[in-house]
C-alpha atoms as a PDB file:
ATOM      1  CA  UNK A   1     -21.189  15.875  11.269  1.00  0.00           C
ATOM      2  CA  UNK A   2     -18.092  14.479  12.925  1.00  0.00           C
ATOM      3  CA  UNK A   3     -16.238  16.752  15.130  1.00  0.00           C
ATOM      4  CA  UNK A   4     -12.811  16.506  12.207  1.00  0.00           C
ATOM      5  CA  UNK A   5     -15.167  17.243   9.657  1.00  0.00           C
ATOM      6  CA  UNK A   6     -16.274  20.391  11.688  1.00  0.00           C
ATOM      7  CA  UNK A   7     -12.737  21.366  12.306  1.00  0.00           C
ATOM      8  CA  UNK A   8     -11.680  20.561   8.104  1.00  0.00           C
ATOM      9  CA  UNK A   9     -14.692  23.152   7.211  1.00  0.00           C
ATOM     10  CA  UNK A  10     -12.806  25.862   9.687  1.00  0.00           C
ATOM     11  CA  UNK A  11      -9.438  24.846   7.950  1.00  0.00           C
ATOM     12  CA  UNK A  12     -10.918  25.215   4.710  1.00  0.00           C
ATOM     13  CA  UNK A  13      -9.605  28.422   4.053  1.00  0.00           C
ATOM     14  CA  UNK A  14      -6.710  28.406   5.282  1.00  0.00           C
ATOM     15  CA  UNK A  15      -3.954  28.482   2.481  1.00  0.00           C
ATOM     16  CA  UNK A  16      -1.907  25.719   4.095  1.00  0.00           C
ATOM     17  CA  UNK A  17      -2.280  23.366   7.310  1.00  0.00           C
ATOM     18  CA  UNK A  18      -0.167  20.823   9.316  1.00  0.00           C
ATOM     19  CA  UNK A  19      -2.532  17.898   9.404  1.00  0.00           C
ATOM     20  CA  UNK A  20      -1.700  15.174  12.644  1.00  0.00           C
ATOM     21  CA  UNK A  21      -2.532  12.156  12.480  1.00  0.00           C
ATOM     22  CA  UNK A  22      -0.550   9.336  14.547  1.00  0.00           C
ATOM     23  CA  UNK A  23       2.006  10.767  17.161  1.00  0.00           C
ATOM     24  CA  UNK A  24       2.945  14.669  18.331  1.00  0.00           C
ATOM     25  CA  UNK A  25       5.749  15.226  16.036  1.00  0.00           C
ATOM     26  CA  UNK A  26       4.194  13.099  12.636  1.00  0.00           C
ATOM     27  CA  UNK A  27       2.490  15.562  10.047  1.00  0.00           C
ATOM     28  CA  UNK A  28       2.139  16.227   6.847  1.00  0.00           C
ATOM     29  CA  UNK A  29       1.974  20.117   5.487  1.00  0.00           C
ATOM     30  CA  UNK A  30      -0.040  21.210   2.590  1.00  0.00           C
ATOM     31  CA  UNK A  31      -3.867  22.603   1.389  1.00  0.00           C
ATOM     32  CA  UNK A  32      -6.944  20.597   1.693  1.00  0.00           C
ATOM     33  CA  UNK A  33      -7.889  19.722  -1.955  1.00  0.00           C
ATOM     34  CA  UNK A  34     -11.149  18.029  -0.544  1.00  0.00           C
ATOM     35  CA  UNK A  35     -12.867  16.223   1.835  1.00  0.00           C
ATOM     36  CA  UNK A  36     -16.068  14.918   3.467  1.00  0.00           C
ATOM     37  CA  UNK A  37     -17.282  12.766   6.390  1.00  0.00           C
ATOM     38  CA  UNK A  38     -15.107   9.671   5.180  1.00  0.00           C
ATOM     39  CA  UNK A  39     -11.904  10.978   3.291  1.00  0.00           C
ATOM     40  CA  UNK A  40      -9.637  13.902   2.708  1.00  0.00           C
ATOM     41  CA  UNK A  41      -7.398  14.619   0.335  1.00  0.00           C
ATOM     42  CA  UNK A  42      -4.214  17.035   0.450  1.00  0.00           C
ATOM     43  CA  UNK A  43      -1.729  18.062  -1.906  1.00  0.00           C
ATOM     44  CA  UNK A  44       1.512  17.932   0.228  1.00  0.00           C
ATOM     45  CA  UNK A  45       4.506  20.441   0.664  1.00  0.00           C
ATOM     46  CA  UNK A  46       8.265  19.433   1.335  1.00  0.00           C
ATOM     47  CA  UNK A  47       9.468  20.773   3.917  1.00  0.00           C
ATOM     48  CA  UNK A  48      11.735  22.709   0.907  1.00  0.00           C
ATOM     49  CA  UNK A  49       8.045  24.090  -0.400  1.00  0.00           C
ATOM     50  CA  UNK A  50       8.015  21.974  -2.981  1.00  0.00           C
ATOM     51  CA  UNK A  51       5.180  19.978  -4.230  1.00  0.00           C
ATOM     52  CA  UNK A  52       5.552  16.290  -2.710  1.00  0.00           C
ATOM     53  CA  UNK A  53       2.606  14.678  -4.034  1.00  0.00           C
ATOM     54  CA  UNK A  54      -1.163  13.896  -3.585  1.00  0.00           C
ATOM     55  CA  UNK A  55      -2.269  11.664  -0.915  1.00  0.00           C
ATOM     56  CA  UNK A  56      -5.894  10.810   0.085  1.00  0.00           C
ATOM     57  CA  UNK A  57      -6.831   9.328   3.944  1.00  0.00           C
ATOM     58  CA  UNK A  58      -9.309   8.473   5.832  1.00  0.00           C
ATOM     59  CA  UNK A  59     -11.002  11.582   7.635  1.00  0.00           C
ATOM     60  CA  UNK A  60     -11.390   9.655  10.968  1.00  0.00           C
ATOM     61  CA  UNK A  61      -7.735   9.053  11.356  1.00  0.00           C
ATOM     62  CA  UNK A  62      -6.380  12.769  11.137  1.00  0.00           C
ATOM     63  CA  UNK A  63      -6.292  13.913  15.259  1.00  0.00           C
ATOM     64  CA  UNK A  64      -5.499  17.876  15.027  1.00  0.00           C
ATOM     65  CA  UNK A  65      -4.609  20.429  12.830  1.00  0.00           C
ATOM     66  CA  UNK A  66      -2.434  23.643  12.941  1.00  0.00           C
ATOM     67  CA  UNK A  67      -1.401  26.712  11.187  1.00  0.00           C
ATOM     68  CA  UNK A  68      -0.946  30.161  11.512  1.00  0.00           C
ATOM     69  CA  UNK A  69       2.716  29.341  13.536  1.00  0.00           C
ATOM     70  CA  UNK A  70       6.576  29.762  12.840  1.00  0.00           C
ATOM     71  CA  UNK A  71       6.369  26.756  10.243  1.00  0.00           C
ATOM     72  CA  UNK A  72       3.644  28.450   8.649  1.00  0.00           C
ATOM     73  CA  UNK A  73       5.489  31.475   8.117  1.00  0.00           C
ATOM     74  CA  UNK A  74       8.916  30.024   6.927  1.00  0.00           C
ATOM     75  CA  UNK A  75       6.973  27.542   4.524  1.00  0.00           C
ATOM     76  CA  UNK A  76       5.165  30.923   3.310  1.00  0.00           C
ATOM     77  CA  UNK A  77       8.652  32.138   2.187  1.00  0.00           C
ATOM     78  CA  UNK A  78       9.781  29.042   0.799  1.00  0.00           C
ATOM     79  CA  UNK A  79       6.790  28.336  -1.115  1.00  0.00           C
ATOM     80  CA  UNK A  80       6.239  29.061  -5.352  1.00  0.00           C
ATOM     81  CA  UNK A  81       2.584  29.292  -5.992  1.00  0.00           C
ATOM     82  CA  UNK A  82       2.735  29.041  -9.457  1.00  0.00           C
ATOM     83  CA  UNK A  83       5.172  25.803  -9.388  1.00  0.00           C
ATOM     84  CA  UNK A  84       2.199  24.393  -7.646  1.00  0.00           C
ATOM     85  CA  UNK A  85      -0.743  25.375  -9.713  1.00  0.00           C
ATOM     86  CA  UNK A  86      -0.285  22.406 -12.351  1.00  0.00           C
ATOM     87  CA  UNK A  87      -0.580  19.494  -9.261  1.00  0.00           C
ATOM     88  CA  UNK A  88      -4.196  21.189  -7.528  1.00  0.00           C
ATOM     89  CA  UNK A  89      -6.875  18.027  -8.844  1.00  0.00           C
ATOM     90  CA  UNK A  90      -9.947  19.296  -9.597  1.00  0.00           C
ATOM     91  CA  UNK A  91     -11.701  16.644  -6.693  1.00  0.00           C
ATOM     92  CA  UNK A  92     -15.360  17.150  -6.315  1.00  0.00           C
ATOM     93  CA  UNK A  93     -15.335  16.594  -2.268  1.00  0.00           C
ATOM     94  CA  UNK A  94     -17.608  13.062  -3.179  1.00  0.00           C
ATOM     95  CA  UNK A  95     -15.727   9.950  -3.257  1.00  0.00           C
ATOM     96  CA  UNK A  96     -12.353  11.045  -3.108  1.00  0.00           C
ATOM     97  CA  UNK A  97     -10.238   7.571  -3.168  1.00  0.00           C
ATOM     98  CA  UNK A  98     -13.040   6.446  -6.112  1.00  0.00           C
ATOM     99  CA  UNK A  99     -11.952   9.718  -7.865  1.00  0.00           C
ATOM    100  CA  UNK A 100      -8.002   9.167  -7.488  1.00  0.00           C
ATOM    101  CA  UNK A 101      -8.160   5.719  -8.592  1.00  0.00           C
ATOM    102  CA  UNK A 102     -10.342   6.680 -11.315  1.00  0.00           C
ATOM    103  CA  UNK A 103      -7.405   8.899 -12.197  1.00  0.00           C
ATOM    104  CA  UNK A 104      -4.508   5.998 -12.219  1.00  0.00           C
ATOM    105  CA  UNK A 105      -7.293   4.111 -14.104  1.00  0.00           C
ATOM    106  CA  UNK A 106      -7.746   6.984 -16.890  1.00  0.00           C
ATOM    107  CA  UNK A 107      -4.346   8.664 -16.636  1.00  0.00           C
ATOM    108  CA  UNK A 108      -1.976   5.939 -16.297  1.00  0.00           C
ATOM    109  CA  UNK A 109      -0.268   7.577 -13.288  1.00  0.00           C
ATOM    110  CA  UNK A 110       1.290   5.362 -10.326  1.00  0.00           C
ATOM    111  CA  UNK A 111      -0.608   5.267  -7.113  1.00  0.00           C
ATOM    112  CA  UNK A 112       0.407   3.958  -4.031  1.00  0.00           C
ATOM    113  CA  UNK A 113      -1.924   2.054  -1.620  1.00  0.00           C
ATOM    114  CA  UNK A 114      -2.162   1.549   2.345  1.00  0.00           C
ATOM    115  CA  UNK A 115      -4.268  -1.034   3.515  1.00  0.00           C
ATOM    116  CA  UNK A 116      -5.643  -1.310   7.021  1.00  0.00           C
ATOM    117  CA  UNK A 117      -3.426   0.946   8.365  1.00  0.00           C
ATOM    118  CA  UNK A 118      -0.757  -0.957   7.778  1.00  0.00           C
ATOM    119  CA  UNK A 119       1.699   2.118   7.553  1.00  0.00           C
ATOM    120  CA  UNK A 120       3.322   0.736   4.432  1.00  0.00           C
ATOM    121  CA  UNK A 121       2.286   0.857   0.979  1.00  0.00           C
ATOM    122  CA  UNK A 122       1.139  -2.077   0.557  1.00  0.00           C
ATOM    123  CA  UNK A 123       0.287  -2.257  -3.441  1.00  0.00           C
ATOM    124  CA  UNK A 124       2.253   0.124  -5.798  1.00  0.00           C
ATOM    125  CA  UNK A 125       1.268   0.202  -9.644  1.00  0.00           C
ATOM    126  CA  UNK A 126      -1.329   1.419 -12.076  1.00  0.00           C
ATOM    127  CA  UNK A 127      -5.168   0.911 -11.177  1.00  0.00           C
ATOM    128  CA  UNK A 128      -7.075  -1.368 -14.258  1.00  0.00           C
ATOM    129  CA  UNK A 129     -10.175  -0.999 -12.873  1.00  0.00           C
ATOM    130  CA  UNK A 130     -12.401  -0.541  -9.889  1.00  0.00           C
ATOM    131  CA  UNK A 131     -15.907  -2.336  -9.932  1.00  0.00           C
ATOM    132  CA  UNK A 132     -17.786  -4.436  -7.463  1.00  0.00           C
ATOM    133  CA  UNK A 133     -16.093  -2.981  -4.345  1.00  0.00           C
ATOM    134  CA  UNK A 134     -13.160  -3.480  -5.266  1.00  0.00           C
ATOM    135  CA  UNK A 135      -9.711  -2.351  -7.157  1.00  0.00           C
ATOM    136  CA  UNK A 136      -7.297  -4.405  -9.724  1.00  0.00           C
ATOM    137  CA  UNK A 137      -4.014  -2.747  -9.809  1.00  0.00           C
ATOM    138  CA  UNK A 138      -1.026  -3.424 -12.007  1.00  0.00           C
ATOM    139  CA  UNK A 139       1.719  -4.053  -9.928  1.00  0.00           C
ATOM    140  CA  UNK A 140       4.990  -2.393 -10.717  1.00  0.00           C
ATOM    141  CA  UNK A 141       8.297  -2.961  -8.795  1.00  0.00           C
ATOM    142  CA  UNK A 142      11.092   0.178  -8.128  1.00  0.00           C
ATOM    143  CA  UNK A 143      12.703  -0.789 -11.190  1.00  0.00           C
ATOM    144  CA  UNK A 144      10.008   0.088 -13.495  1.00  0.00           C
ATOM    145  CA  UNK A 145       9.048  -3.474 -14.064  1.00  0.00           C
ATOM    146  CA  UNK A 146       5.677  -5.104 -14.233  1.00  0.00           C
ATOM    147  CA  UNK A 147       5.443  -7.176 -11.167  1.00  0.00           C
ATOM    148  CA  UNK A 148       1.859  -8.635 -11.609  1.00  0.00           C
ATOM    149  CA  UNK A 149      -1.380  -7.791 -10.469  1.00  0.00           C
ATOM    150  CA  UNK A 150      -3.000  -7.182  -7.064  1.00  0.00           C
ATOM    151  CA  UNK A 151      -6.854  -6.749  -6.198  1.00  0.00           C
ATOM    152  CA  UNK A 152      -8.157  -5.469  -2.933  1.00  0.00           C
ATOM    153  CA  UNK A 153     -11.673  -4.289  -1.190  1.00  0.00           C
ATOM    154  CA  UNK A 154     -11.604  -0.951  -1.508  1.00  0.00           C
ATOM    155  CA  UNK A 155     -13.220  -0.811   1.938  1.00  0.00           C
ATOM    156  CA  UNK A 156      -9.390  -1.541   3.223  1.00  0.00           C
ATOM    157  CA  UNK A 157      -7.848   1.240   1.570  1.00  0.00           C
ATOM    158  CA  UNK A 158      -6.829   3.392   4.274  1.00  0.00           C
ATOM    159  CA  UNK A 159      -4.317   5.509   2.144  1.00  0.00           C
ATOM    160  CA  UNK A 160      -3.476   6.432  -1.604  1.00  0.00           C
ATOM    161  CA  UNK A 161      -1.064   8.527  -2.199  1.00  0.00           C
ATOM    162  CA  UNK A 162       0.222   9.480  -5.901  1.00  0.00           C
ATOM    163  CA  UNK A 163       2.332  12.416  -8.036  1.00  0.00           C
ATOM    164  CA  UNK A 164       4.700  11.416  -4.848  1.00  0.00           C
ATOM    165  CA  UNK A 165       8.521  11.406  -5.504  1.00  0.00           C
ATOM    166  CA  UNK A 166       8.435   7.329  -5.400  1.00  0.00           C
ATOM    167  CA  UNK A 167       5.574   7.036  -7.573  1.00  0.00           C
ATOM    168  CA  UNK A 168       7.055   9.593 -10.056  1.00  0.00           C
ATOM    169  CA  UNK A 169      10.351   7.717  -9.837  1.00  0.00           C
ATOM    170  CA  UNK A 170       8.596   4.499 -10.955  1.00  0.00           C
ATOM    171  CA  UNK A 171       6.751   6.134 -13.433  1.00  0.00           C
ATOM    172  CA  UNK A 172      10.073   7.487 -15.527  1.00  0.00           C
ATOM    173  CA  UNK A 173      11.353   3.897 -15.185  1.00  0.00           C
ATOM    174  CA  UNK A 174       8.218   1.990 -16.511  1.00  0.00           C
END
């Protein structure tokens, strides 16, 4: 077991964690939804408390987590649990990006996709299908518009994020 993965089981239950992953000051807030020895996936909190989306990374890359301090305690007062309840995926803690593609696939829902740690998104659109290592996705631009198609190894994904404010955006315009 990998020394993140031991400290993700202590985090578990805590309700809500800062999770690091590039640089002191870079993190994203909100509760682990699921993870294992290759990806974790977190359902993320504005710094308003409002739900900001779903996004999915590699396990390897996240450096240190925190909670239990000052940010903890104002996000605790700005947070609705209820508001949130609809957005918590019912993820399995197996093959977490297969399971949120599977999603876009099923669902119809816009995902967004990081390759190599690029620190982009580097595809944007609807998943058609995911066989033979890798994923078909149906592009679609910030207008709405269908912009083609894109496949990639899903052994490059590095980050999918989705239910995001720029996915949802593209999603009322489509």
């Amino acid at each position: 077991m990998s020394s993140i993965v031991k400290v993700l089981k202590k985090a578990e239950n805590k309700r809500y964690i800062s999770i690091y992953q590039a640089g002191p000051d870079k993190f994203m807030y909100g509760r682990i939804l699921a993870f294992n020895e290759n990806d974790t996936a977190v359902m993320l909190i504005s710094p308003k408390g409002e739900f900001d989306g779903i996004v999915a990374v590699k396990t390897d890359s996240i450096t240190r987590i925190e909670y239990g301090g000052m940010y903890e305690q104002r996000m605790s007062m700005l947070i609705d649990e209820k508001s949130l309840e609809q957005f918590v995926l019912p993820l399995d803690g197996e093959d977490i990006f297969g399971q949120l593609l599977e999603m876009s696939a099923k669902s119809r829902k816009v995902v967004s996709l990081e390759l190599l740690d690029s620190g982009y998104d580097d595809i944007t659109g609807v998943v058609e299908s995911v066989d033979n290592g890798c994923v078909c996705v149906k592009l679609v631009d910030l207008y709405g518009a269908s912009d083609g198609n894109a496949i990639a190894a899903l052994d490059d994904i590095t980050q999918i994020s989705c239910l995001g404010e720029k996915e949802l955006a593209i999603a009322k315009l489509m």
